[in-house]
Protein backbone atom coordinates (compact mmCIF):
# COMPACT_ATOMS: atom_id res chain seq x y z
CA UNK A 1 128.10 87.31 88.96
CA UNK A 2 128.84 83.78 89.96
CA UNK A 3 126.54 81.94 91.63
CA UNK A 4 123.57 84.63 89.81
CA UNK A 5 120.33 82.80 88.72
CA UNK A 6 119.34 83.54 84.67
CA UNK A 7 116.81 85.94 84.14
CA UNK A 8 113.27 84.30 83.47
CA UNK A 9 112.00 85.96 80.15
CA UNK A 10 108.91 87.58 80.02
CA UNK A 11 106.13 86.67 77.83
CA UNK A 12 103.32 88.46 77.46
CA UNK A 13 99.97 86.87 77.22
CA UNK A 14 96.99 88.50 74.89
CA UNK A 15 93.90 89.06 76.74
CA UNK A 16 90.00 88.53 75.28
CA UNK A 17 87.63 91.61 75.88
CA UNK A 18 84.37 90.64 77.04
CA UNK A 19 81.36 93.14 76.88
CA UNK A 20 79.72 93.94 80.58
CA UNK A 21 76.05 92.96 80.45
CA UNK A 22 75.16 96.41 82.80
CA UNK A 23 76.65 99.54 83.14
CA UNK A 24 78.72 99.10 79.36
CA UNK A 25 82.39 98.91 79.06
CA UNK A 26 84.23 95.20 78.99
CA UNK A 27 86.64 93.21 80.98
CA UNK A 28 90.40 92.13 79.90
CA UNK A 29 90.11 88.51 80.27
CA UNK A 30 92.32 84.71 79.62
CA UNK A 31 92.31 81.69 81.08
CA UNK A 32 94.47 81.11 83.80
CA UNK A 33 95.89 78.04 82.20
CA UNK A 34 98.31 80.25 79.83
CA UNK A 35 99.67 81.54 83.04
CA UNK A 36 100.34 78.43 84.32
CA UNK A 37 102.10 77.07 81.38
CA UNK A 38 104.42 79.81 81.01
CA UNK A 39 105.51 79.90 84.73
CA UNK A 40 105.52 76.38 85.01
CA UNK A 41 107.80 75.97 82.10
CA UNK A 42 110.18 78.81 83.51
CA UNK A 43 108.60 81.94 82.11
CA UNK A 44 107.25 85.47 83.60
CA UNK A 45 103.44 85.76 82.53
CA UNK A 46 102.25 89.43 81.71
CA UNK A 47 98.41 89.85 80.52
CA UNK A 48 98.12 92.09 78.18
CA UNK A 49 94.70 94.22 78.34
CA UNK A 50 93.52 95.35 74.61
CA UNK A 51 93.81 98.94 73.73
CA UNK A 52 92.60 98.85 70.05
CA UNK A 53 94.69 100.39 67.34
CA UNK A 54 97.40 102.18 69.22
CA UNK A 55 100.98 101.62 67.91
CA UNK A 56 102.51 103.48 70.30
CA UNK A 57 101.13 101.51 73.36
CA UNK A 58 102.19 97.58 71.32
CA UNK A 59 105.53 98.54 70.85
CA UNK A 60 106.09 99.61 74.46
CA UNK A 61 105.03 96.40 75.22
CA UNK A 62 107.00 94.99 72.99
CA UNK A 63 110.22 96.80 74.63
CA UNK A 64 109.57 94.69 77.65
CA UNK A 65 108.65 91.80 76.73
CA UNK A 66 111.00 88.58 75.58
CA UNK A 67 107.99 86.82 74.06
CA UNK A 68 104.72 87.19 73.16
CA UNK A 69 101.60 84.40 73.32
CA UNK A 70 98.30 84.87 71.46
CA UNK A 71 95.94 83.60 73.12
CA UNK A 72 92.49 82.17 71.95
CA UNK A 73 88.95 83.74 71.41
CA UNK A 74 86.57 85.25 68.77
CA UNK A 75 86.57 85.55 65.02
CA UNK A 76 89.01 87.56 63.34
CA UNK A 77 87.35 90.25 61.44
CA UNK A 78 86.91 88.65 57.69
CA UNK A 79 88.03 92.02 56.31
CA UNK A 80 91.45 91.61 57.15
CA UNK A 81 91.55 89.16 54.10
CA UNK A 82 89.72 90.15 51.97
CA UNK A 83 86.64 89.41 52.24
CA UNK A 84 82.76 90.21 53.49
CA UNK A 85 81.33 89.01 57.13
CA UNK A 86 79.08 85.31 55.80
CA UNK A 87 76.46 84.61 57.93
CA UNK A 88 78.14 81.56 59.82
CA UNK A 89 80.85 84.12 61.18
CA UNK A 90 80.55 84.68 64.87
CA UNK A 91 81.30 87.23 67.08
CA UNK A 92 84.06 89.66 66.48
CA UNK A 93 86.28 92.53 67.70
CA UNK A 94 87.98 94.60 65.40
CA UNK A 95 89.83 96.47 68.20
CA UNK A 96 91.26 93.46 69.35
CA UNK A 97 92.28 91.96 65.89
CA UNK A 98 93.67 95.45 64.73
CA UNK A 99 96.19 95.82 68.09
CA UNK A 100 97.01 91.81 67.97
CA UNK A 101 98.29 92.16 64.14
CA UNK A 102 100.25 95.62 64.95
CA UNK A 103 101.54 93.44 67.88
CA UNK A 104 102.50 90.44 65.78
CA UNK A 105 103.92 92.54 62.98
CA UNK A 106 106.22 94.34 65.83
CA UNK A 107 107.43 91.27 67.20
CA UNK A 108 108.24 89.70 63.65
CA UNK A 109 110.20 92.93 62.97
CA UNK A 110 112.25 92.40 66.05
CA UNK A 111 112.92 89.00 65.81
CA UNK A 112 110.98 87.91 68.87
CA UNK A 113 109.63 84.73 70.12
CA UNK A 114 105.66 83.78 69.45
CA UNK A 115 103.13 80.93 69.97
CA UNK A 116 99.37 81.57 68.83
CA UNK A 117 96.67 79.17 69.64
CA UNK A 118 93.44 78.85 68.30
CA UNK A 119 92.70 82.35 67.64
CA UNK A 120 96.21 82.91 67.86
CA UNK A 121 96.89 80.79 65.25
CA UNK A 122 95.05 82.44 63.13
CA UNK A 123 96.25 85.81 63.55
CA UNK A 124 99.72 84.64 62.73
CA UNK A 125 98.24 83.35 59.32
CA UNK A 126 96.08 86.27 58.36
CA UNK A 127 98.46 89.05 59.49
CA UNK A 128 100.57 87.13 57.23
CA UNK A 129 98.62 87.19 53.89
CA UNK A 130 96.80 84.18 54.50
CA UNK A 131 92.81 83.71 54.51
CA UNK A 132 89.85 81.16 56.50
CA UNK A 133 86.67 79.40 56.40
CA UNK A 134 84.43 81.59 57.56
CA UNK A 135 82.71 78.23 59.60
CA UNK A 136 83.90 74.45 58.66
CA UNK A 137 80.64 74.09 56.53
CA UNK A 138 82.48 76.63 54.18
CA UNK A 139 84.82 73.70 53.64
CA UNK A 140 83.60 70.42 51.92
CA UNK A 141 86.34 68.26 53.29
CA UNK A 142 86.35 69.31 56.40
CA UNK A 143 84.85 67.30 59.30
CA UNK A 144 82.72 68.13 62.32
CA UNK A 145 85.17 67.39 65.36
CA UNK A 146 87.56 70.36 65.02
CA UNK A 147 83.96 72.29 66.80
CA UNK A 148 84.54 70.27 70.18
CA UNK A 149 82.22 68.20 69.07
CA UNK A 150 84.69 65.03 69.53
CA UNK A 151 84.14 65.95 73.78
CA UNK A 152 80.63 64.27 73.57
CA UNK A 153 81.64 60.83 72.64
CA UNK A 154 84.91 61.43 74.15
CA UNK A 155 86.87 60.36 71.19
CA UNK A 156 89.83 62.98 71.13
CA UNK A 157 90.86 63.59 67.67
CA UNK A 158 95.04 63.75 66.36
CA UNK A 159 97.21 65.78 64.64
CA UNK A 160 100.17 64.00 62.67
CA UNK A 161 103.11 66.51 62.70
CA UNK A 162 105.13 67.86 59.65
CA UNK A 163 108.85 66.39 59.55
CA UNK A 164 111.32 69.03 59.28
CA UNK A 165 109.41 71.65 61.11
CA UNK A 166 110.08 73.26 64.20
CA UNK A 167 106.95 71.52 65.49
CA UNK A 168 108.33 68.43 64.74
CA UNK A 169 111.80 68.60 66.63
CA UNK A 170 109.32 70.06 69.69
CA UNK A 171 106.75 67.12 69.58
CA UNK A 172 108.21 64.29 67.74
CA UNK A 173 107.12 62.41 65.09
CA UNK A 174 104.24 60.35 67.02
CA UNK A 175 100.50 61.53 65.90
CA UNK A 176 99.16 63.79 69.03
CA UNK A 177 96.09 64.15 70.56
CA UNK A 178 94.50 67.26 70.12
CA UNK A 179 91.06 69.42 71.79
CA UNK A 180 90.10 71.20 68.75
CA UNK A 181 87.71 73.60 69.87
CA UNK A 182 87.46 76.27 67.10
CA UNK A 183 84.74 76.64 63.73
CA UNK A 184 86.85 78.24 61.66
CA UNK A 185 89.46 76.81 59.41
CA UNK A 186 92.78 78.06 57.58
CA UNK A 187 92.32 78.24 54.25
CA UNK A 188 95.22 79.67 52.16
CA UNK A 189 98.56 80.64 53.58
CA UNK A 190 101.41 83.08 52.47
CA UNK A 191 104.49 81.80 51.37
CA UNK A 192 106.14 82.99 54.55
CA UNK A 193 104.10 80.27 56.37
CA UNK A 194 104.58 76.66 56.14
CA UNK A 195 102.10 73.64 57.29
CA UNK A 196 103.71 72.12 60.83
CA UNK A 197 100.76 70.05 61.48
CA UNK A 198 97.18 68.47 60.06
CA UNK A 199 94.38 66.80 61.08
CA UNK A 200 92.91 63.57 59.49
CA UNK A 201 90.85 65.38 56.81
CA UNK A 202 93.92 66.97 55.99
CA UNK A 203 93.18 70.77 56.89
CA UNK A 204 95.55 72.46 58.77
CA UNK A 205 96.00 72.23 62.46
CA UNK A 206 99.70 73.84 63.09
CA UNK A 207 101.55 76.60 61.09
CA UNK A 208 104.87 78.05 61.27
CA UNK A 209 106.98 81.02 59.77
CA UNK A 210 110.01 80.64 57.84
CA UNK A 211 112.99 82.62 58.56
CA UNK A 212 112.16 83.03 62.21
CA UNK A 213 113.58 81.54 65.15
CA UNK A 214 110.26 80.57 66.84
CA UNK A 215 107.21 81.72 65.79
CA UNK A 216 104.38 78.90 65.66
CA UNK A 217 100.89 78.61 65.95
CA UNK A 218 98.54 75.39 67.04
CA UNK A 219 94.77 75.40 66.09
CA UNK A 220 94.36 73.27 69.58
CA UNK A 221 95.11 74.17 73.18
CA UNK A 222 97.38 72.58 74.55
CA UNK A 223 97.44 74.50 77.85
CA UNK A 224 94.49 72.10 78.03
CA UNK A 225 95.94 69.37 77.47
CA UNK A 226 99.00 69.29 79.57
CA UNK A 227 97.34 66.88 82.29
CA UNK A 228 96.75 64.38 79.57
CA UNK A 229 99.90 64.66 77.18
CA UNK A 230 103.18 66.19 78.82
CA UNK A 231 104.30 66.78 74.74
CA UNK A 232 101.60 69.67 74.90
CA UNK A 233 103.76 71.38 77.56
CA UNK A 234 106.57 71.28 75.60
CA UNK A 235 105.21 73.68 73.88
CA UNK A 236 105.35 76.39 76.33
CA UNK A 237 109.14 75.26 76.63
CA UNK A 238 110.26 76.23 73.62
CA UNK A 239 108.53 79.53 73.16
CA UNK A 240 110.29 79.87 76.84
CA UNK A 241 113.50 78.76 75.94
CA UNK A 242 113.55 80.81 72.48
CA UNK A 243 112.62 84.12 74.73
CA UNK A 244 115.03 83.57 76.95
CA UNK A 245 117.53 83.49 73.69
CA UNK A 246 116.01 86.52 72.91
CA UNK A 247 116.37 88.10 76.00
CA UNK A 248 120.44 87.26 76.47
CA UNK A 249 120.65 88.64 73.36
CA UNK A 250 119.21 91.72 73.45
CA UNK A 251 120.55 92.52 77.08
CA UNK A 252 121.34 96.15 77.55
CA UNK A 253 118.76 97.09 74.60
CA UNK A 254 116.20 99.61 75.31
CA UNK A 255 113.66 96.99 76.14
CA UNK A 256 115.37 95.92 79.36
């Protein structure tokens, strides 16, 4: 109808599950700084609580939702390529890494719209074929800031952007500062997967997959950031932006 606002796509948010101290169970947590991002920037913000493996359950969500964000947290489970738990690993949750990759795999089968950060990042790159540093001293070259480490002399460390990427026609070519916050590292990536951004020792800070129209992951947080840098939001606008895409175009499908 004339006159009818657009939809505003929905993007679901991945949640962290953190273990009660009495009484057992866990809550579904995330900071409400995703939240914020996504509505600011036009979206709908749905947390998604973690359910383990359950196939089922993802791809429901999957049916209503126009995009998906992955959202940081703990280590991935080493397993998932290929190799055994080192002692610098920290703490872990195999339910939530199993439902996050069946959730990522879904939404690359449909086409959808996905930003990972952090932890996010790196689910897009394992899930993918790709592999870590357990911990940064499992890489030689790598240096101590990407830890948060930087925050105590308050020298925030940059990123310099890949031309040619879809992170690049986002941010621009101008190096950006960055609130690395995370000890693990990528270390290989699948062919599907291409570099979008890198610190100043070189390792990877940003990847992206070929052959999709938006699916990126940042090693930083830029919902952090936003205050500071206005490119970080940008960000959240194109994953917006691409879902609503994705949304007009699938209009009428079984997921609306």
């Amino acid at each position: 109808m004339p006159g009818t606002p657009p939809v505003r796509p929905r993007i679901c948010i991945t949640s962290g599950r953190h273990m009660l101290a009495q009484g057992g169970g866990h809550d579904d947590t995330v900071r409400g700084a995703y939240s914020w991002c996504v509505a600011e920037t036009g979206g709908v913000p749905y947390i998604l609580p973690t359910l383990g493996y359950d196939r089922e359950v993802a791809l429901t969500y999957l049916d209503f939702a126009d995009g998906l964000l992955f959202s940081g947290g703990d280590d991935i489970h080493p397993s998932f390529y290929g190799e055994f738990v080192l002692e610098k690993c920290q703490a872990i949750d195999e339910k939530r890494d199993l439902f996050e990759v069946e959730l990522l795999r879904g939404a690359l089968e449909r086409g959808m719209p996905v930003l990972g950060i952090c932890r996010g990042m790196q689910v897009i790159a394992v899930a993918l074929g790709g592999s870590l540093y357990q911990d940064l001293s499992y890489c030689e070259t790598a240096m101590g800031f990407h830890d948060g480490s930087w925050a105590q002399t308050g020298q925030i460390p940059s990123v310099t952007v890949t031309p040619g990427t879809v992170l690049h026609r986002i941010l621009g070519g101008e190096p950006l500062r960055v609130n690395c916050h995370h000890h693990q590292l990528v270390k290989t990536l699948d062919p599907k997967c291409r570099v979008g951004a890198v610190s100043v020792d070189g390792t990877i800070e940003a990847i992206e997959v070929l052959g999709s129209p938006f699916v990126v992951g940042v090693h930083w947080h830029p919902e952090r950031m936003v205050s500071q840098d206005q490119r970080h939001l940008e960000l959240f606008k194109a994953l917006v932006s691409a879902a609503a895409a994705y949304s007009e175009k699938h209009t009428g499908s079984s997921h609306r």
